[in-house]
N, C-alpha and C. Protein backbone atom coordinates (compact mmCIF):
# COMPACT_ATOMS: atom_id res chain seq x y z
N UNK A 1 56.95 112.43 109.25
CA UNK A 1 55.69 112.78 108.63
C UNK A 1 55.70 112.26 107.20
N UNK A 2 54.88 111.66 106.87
CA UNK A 2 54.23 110.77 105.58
C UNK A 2 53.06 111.66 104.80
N UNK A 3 53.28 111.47 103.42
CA UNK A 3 52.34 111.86 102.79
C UNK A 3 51.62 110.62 102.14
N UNK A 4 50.36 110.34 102.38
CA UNK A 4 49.12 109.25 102.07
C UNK A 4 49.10 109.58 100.38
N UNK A 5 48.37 108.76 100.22
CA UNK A 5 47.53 108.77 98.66
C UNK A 5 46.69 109.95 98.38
N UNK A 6 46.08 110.16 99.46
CA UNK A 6 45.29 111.58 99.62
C UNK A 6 45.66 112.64 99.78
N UNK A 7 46.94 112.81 100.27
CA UNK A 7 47.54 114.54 100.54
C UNK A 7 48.08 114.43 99.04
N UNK A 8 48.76 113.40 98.51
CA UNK A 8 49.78 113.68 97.41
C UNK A 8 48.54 113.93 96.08
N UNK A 9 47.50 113.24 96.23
CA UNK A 9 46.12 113.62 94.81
C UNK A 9 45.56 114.90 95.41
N UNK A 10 45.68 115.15 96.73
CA UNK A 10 44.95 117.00 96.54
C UNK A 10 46.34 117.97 95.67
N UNK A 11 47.38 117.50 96.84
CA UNK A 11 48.45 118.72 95.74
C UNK A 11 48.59 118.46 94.49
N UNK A 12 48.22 117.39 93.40
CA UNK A 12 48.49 117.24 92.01
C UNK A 12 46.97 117.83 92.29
N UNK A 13 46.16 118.01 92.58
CA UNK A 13 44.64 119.02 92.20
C UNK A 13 44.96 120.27 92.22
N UNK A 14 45.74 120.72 93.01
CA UNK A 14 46.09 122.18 93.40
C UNK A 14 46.87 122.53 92.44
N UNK A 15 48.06 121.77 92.38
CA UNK A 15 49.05 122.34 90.83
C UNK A 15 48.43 122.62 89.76
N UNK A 16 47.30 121.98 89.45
CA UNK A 16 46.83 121.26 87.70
C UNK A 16 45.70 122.80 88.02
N UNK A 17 45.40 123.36 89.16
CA UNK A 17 44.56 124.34 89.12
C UNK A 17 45.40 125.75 89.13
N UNK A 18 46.43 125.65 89.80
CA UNK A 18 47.20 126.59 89.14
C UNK A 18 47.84 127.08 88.41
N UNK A 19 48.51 125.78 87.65
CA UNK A 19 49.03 126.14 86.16
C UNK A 19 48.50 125.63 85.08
N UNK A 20 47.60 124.79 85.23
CA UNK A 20 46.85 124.29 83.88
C UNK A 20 47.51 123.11 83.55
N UNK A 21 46.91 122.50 82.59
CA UNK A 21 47.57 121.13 82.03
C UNK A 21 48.49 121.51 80.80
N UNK A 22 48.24 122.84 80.56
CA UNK A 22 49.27 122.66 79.58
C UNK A 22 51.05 122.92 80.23
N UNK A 23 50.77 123.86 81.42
CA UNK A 23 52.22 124.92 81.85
C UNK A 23 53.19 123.55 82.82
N UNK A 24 52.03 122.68 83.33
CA UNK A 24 52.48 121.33 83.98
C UNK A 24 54.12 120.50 83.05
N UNK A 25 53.67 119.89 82.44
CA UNK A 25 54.81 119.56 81.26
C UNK A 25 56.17 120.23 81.51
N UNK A 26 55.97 121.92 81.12
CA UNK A 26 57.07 122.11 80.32
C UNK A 26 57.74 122.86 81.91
N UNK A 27 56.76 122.57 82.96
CA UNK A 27 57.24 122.94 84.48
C UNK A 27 58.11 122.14 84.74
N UNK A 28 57.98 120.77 84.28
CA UNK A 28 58.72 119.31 84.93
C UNK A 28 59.66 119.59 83.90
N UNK A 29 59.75 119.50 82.55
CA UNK A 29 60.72 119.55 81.87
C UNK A 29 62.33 120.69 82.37
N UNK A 30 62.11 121.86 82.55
CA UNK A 30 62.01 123.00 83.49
C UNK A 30 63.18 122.38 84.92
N UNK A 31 62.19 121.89 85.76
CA UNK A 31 62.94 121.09 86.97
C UNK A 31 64.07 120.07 86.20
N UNK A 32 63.72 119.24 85.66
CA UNK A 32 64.82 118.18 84.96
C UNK A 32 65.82 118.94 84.13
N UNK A 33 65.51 120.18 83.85
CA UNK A 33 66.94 120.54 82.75
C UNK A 33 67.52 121.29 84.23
N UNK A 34 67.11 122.05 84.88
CA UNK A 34 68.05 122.22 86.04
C UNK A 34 68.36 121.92 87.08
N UNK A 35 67.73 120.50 87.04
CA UNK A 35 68.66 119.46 88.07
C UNK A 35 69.54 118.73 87.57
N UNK A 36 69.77 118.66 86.21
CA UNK A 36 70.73 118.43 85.76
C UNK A 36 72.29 119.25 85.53
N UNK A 37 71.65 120.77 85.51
CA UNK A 37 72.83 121.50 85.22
C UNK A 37 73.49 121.53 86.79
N UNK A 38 72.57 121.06 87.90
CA UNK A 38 72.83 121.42 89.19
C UNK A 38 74.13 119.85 89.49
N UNK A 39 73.45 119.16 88.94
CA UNK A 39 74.41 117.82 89.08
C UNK A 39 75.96 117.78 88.33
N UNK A 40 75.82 118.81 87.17
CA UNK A 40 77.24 118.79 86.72
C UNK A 40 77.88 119.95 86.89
N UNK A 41 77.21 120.90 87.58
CA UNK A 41 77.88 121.93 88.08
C UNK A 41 78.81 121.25 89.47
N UNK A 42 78.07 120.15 89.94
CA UNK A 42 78.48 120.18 91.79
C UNK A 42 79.53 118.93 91.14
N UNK A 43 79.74 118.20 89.98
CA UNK A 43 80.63 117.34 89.98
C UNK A 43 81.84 117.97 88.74
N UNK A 44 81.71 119.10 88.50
CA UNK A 44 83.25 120.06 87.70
C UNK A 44 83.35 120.35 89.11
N UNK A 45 82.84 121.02 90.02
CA UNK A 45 83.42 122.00 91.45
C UNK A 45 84.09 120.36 92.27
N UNK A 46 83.57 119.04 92.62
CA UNK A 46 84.09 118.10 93.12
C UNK A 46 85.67 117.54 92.60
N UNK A 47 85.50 117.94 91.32
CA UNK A 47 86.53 117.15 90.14
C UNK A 47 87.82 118.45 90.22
N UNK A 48 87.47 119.87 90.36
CA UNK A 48 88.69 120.83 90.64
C UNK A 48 88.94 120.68 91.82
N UNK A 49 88.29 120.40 92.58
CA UNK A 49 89.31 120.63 94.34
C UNK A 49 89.66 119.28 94.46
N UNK A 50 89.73 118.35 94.01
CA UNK A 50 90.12 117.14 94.15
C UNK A 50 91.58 116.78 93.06
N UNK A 51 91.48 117.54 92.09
CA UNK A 51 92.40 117.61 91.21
C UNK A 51 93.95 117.71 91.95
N UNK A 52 93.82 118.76 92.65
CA UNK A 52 95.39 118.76 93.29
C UNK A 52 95.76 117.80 94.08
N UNK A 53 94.95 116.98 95.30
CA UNK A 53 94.99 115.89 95.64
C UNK A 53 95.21 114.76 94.42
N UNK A 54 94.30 114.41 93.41
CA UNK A 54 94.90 113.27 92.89
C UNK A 54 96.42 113.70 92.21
N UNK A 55 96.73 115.52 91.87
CA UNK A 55 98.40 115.41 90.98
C UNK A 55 99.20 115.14 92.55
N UNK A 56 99.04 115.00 93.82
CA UNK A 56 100.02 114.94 94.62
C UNK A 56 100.10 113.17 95.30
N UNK A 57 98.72 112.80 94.86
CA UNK A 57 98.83 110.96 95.09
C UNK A 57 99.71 110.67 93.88
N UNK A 58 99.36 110.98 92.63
CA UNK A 58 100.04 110.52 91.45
C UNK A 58 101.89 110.74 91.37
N UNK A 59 102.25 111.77 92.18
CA UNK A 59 103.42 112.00 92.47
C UNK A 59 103.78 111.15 93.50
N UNK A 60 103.46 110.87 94.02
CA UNK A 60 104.05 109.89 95.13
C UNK A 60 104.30 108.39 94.66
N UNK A 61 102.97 108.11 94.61
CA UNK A 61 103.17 107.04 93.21
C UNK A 61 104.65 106.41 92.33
N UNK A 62 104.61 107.95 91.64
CA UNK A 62 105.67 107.75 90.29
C UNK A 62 107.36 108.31 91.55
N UNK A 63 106.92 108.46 92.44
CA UNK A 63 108.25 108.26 93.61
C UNK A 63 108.09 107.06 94.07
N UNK A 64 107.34 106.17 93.97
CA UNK A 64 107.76 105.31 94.94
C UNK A 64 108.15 104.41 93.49
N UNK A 65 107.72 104.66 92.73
CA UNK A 65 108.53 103.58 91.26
C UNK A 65 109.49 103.68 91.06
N UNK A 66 110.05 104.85 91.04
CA UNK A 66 111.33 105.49 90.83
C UNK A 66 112.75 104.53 91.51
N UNK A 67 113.56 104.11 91.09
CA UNK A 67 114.71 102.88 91.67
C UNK A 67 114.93 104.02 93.33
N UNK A 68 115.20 103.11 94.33
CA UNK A 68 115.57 104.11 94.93
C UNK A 68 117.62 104.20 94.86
N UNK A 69 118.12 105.37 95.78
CA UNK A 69 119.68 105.72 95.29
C UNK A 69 119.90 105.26 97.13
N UNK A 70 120.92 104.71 96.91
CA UNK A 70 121.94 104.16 97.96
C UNK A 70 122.87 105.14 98.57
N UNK A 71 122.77 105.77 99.23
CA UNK A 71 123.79 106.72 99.25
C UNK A 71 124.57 105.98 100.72
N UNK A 72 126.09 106.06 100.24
CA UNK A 72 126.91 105.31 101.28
C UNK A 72 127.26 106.75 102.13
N UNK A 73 127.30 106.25 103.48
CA UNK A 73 128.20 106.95 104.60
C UNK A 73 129.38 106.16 105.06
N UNK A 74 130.30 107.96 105.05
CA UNK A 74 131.60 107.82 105.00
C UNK A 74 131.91 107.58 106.65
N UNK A 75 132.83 106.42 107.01
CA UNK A 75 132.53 106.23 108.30
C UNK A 75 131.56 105.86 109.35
N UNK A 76 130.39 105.65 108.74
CA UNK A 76 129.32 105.21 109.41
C UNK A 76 128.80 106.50 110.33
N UNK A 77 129.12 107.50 110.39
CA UNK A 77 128.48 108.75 110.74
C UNK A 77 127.64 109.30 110.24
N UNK A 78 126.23 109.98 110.53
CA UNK A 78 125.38 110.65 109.71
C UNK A 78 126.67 112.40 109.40
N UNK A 79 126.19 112.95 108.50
CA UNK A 79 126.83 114.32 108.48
C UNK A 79 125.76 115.10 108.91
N UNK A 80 125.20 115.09 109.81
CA UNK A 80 124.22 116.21 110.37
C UNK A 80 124.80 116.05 112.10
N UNK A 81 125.30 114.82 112.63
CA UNK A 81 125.36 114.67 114.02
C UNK A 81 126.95 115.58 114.47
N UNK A 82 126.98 116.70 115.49
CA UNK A 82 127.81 117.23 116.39
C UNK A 82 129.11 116.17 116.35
N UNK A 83 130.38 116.71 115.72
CA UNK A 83 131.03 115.76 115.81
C UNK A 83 132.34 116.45 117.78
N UNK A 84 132.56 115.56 117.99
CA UNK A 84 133.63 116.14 119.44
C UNK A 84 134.96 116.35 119.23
C-alpha cells in the first residue's frame, strides 16, 4: 500500500488543523531530538555487548603474535598416554 500525492496533502491538512502552524515546527524539532537520542542510545547498548567479544578477538590476536614455545618430548611419548 502506497500513499499518492493526495493522501500525503490531506494528512499535512489534518496536522496543520490540529496543531496549528505554529506547534508544527517545534513537533518536528521534538521527533529529531529523539530520534537522535534513540540512535545513540541503540549504538552505546551495540558498543557494550560487543565489547567483550572485541577484548576476546584482541586476545587471541596478541596470542597468536606472541613467539610460540617448543616444548621437547622426552622419548617421543606424550605424558598424558597409559604407559604398560
Amino acid at each position: 500500500m502506497t500513499l499518492g500525492p493526495m493522501e500525503i496533502f490531506l494528512i499535512l491538512i489534518v496536522l496543520l488543523l490540529l496543531f496549528g502552524a505554529k506547534r508544527i515546527p517545534e513537533l518536528a524539532r521534538s521527533l529529531g531530538r529523539a530520534t537522535q537520542e534513540y540512535k545513540k542510545a541503540k549504538d552505546d547498548f551495540l558498543a557494550e555487548v560487543n565489547k567483550p567479544a572485541e577484548d576476546v578477538k584482541n586476545a587471541i590476536e596478541s596470542d597468536k603474535s606472541a613467539p610460540a614455545v617448543n616444548v621437547a618430548k622426552e622419548d617421543g611419548k606424550d605424558s598424558g598416554s597409559a604407559q604398560s
